[in-house]
Protein backbone atom coordinates (compact mmCIF):
# COMPACT_ATOMS: atom_id res chain seq x y z
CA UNK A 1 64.38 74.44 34.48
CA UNK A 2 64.51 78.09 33.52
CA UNK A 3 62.68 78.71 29.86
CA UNK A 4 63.53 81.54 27.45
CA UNK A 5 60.01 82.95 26.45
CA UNK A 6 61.58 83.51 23.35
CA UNK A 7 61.20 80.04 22.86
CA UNK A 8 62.82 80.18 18.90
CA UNK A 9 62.25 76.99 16.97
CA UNK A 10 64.86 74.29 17.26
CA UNK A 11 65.50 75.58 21.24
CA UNK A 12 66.10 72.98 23.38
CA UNK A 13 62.80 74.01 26.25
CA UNK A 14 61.06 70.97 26.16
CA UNK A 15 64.54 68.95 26.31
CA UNK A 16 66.07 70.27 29.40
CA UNK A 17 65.25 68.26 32.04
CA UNK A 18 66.89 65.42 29.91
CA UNK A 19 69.71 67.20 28.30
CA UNK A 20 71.14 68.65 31.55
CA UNK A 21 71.57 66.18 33.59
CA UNK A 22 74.03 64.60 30.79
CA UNK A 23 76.69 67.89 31.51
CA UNK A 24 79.39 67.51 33.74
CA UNK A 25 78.50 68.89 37.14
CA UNK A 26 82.68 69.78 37.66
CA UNK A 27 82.83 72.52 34.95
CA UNK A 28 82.90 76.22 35.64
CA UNK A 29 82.50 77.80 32.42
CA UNK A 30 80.25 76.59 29.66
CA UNK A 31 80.92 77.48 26.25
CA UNK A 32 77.64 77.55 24.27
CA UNK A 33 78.66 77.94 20.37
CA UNK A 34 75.29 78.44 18.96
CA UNK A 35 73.73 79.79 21.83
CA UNK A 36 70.77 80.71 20.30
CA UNK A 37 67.90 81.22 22.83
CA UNK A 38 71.01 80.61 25.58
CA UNK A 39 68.48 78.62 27.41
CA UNK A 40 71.29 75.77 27.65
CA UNK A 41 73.63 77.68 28.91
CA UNK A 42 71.94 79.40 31.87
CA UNK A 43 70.70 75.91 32.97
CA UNK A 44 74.08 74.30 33.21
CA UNK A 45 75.78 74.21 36.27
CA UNK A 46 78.62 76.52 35.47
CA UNK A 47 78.84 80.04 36.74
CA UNK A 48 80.29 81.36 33.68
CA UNK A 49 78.51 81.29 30.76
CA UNK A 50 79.89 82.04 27.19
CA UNK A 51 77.07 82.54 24.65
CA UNK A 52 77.94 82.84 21.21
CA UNK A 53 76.33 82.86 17.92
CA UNK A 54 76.98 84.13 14.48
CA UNK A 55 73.83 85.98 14.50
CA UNK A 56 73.79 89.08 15.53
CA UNK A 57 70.40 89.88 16.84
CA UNK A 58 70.09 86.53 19.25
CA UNK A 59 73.15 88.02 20.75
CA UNK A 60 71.31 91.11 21.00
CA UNK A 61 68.62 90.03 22.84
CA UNK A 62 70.58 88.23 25.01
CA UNK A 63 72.50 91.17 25.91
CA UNK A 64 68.82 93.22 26.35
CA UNK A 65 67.89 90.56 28.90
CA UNK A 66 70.90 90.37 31.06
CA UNK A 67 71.65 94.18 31.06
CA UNK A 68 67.98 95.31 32.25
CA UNK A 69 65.59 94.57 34.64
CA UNK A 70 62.70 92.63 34.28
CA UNK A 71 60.64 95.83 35.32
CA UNK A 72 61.98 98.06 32.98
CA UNK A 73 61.68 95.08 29.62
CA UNK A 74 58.14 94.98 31.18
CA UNK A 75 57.47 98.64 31.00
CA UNK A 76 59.04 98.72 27.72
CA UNK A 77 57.01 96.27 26.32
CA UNK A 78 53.61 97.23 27.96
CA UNK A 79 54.62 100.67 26.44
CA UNK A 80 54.63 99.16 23.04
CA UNK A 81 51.71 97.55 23.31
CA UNK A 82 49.84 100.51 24.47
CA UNK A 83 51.03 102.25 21.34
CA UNK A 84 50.19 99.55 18.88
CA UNK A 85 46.87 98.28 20.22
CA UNK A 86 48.04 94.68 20.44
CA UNK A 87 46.35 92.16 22.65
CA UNK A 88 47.50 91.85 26.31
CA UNK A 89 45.70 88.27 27.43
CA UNK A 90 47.76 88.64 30.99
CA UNK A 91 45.78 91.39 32.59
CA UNK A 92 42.19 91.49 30.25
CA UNK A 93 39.48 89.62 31.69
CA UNK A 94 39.23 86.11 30.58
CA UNK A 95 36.76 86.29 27.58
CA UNK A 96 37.64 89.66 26.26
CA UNK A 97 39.74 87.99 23.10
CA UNK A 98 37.61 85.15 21.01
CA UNK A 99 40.31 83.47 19.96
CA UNK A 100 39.61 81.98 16.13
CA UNK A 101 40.59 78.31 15.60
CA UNK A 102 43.58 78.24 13.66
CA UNK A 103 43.98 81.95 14.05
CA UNK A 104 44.45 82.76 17.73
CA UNK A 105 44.84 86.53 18.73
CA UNK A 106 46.14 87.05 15.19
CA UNK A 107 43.59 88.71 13.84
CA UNK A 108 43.21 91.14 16.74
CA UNK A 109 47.24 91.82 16.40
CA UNK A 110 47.52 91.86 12.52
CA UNK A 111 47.24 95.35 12.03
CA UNK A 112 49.47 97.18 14.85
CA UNK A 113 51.96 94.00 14.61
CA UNK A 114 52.54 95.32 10.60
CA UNK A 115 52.67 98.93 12.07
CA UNK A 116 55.59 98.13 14.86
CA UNK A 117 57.02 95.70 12.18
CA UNK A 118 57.25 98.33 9.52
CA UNK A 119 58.60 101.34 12.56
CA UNK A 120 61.01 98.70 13.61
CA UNK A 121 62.72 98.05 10.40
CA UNK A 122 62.64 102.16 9.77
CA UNK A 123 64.43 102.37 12.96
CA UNK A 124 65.50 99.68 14.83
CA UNK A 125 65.42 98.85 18.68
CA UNK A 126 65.94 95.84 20.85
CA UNK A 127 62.53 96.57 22.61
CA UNK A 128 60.73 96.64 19.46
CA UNK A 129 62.48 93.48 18.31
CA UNK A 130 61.67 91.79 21.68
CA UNK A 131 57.86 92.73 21.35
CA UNK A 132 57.92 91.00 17.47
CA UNK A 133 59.21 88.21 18.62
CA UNK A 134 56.74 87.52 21.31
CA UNK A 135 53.76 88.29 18.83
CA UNK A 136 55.26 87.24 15.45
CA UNK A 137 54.51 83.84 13.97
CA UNK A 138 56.43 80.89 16.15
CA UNK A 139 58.67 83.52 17.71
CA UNK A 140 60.86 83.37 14.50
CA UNK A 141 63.56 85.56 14.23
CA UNK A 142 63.76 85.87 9.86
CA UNK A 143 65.13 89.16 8.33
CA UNK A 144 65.17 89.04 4.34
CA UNK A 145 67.96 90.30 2.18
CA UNK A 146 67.70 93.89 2.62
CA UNK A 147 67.85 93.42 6.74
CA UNK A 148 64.60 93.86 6.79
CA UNK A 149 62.22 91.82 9.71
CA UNK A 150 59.72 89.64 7.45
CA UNK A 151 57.97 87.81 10.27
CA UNK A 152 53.94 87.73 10.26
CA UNK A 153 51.94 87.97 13.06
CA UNK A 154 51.59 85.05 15.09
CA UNK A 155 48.43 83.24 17.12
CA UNK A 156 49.67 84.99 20.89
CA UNK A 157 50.90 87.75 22.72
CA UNK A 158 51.99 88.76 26.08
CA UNK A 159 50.53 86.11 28.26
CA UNK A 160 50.70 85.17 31.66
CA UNK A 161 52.46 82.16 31.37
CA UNK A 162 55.08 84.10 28.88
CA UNK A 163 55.18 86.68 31.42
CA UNK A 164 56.28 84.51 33.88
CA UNK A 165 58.95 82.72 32.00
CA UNK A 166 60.38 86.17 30.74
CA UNK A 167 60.82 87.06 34.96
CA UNK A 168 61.90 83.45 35.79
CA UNK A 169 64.96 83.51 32.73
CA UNK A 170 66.12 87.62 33.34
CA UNK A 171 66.20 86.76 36.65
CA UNK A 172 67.91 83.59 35.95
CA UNK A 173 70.86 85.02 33.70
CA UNK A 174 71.66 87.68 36.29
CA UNK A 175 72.68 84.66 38.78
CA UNK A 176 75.53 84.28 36.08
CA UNK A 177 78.22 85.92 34.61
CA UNK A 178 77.46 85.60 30.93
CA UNK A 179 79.80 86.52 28.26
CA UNK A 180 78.75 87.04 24.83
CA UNK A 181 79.83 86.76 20.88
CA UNK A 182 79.14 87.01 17.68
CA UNK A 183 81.54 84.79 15.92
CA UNK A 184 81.81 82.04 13.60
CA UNK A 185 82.38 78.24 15.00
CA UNK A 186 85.52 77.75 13.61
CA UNK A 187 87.10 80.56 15.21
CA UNK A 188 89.87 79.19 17.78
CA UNK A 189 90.03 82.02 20.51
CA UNK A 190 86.65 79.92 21.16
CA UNK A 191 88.09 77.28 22.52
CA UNK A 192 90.80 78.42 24.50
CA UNK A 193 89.67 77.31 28.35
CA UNK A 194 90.75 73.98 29.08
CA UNK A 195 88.93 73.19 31.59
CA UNK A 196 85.12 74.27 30.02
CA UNK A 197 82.03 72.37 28.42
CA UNK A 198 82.30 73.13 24.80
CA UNK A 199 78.59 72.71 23.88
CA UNK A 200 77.27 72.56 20.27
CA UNK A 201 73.62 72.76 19.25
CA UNK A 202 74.17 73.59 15.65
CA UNK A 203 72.22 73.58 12.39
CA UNK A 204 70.99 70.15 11.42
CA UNK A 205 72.26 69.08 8.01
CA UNK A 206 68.87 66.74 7.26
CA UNK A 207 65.91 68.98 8.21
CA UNK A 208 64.66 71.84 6.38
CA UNK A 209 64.27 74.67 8.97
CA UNK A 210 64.46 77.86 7.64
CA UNK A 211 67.56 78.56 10.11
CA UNK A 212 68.91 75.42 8.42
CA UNK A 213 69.57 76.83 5.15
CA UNK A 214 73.04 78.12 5.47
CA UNK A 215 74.19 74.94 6.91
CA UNK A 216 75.97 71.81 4.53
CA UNK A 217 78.23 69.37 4.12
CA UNK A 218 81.19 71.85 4.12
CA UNK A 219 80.14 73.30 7.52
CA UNK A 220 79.32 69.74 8.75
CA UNK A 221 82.59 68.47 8.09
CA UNK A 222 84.24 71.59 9.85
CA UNK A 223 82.32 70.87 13.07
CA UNK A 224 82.97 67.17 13.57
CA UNK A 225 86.68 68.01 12.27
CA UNK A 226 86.56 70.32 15.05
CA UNK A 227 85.41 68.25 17.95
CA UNK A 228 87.73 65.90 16.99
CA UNK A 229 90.46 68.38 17.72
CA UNK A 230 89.13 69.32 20.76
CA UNK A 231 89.40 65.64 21.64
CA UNK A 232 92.96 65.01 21.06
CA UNK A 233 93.51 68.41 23.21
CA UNK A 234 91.48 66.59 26.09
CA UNK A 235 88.75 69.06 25.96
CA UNK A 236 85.38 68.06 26.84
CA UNK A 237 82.47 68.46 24.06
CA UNK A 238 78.73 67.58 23.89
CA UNK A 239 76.97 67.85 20.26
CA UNK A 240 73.06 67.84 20.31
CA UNK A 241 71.78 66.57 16.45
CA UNK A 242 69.14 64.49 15.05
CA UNK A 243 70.33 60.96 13.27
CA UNK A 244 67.02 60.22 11.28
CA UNK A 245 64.69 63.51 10.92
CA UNK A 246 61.48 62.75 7.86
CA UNK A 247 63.22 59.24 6.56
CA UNK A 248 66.34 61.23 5.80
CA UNK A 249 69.47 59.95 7.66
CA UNK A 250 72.87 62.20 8.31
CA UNK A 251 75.54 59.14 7.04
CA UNK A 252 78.37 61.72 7.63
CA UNK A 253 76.94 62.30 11.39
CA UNK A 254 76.18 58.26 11.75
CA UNK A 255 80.10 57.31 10.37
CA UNK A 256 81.07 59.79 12.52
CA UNK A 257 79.91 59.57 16.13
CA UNK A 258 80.72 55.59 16.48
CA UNK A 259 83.89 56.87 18.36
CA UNK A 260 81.84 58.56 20.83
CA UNK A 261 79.31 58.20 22.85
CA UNK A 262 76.19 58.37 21.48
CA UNK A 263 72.85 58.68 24.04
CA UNK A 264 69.20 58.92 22.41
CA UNK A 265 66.89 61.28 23.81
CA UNK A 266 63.16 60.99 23.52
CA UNK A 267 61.82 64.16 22.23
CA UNK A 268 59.38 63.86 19.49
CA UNK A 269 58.91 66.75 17.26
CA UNK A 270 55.44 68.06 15.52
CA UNK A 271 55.01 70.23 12.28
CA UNK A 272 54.99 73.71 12.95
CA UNK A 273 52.21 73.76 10.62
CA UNK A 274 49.06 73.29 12.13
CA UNK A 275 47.36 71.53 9.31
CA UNK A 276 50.01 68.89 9.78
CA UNK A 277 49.79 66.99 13.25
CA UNK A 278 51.74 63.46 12.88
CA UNK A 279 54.60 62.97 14.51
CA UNK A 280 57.83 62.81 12.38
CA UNK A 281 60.33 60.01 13.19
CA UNK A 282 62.89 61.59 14.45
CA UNK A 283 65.81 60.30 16.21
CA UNK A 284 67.77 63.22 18.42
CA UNK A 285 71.03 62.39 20.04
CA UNK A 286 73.73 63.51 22.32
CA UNK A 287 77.21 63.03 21.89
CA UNK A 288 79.93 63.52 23.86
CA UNK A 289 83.57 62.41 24.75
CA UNK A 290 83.29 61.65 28.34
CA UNK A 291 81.10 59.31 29.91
């Protein structure tokens, strides 16, 4: 399975090797509504890829990866981290960086992290933007009101293992033609393709993820209102969504999905909080109409 480094939270890494296998192997084009990360969509077996999302800079990053090479992103961001004095684990000596429990590299990175964060938002770049995300806190990608990036630094930076994922998914995404959009779900020229995967990985109504917040009962009614139109047209869908998340359960999801089919995966989720390590009870499903 090909990762995104940018591994943002609520991407679907760690479910892949489950969740794929579950597509239809006879599609050509997969439509991935809230692409996020894309990392769905570049797995799949189809050669065409559309990647949408109503936010604007995952689309932008996508379109960063696909339209360079991995040697110039590298020199970009090796350029950047010259210029900041960030931490570069990959090619230092093992022991140059103590990292501090609960810290990380943070503390190293805090200062020229605030410096590119504060250039970035002056004047914004996609290399820049590539380079917070891989050393802001949990990879989030969180602007405030006025547009501005409000990320803090996070606990790692440009490892090798990140390195290596970053090569493995540009290289990945050039093996397809990808598409890309920046549109709301309910927008029909969407779903025009007969013959594609509609995929939907969207907002989950009963967890509190700050990406979650614009997301509620009016939008989840609109999506399964949706899928059911897609099928009476005969179109093929699959929804990713969690039933049970923290002793809250989605009713409206639950009602819902008894006329499809309904397959439990078995990823368990942790706090993104250190401080808290249970596991939640969490109950993530796929749904689709074929079998």
């Amino acid at each position: 399975m090909i990762q995104n480094p940018i591994s943002y939270p609520g991407n679907k890494n760690k479910l892949l090797k489950e969740l794929i296998p579950l597509f239809p192997q006879d599609i050509d084009t997969f439509v991935d509504v809230f692409c996020g990360s894309g990392v769905v969509g570049v797995n799949s077996a189809a050669d065409n890829i559309l990647c949408n999302d109503n936010n604007p800079y995952t689309i932008e990053v996508l379109r960063y990866f696909y339209e360079n090479t991995f040697d110039t992103i590298i020199h970009q961001l090796e350029t950047i981290i010259d210029e900041y004095n960030l931490t570069y684990s990959r090619v230092k000596p093992k022991g140059t960086y103590v990292e501090y429990k609960h810290e990380g590299l943070s503390l190293y990175n805090k200062e020229g992290f605030n410096r590119l964060k504060a250039d970035y938002n002056a004047h914004h770049s996609t290399d820049k933007l590539v380079a917070l995300l891989i050393y802001g806190f949990n990879h989030y990608l969180r602007f405030n009101a006025q547009g501005e990036f409000n990320v803090p630094v996070g606990k790692v930076d440009l490892s090798q293992s990140i390195y290596h994922k970053l090569q493995q998914f540009v290289e990945g995404i050039k093996a397809k033609t990808i598409i890309t959009s920046i549109l709301d779900f309910r927008e029909p020229m969407l779903y025009q393709n007969p013959n594609a995967l509609y995929y939907f990985d969207p907002p989950y109504l009963i967890t509190s993820a700050p990406y979650n917040l614009q997301w509620g009962e009016t939008e989840e009614r609109a999506l399964l209102a949706l899928l059911d139109q897609l099928n009476a047209e005969h179109k093929r869908f699959a929804l990713s969504n969690v039933l049970l998340s923290n002793g809250k359960e989605n009713l409206i999801l639950k009602e819902w999905s008894q006329n499809y089919n309904v397959i439990r995966l078995k990823r368990q989720y942790r706090n993104a909080n250190y401080q808290k390590v249970n596991i939640t009870d969490t109950i993530e499903v796929l749904i689709t109409n074929y079998e």
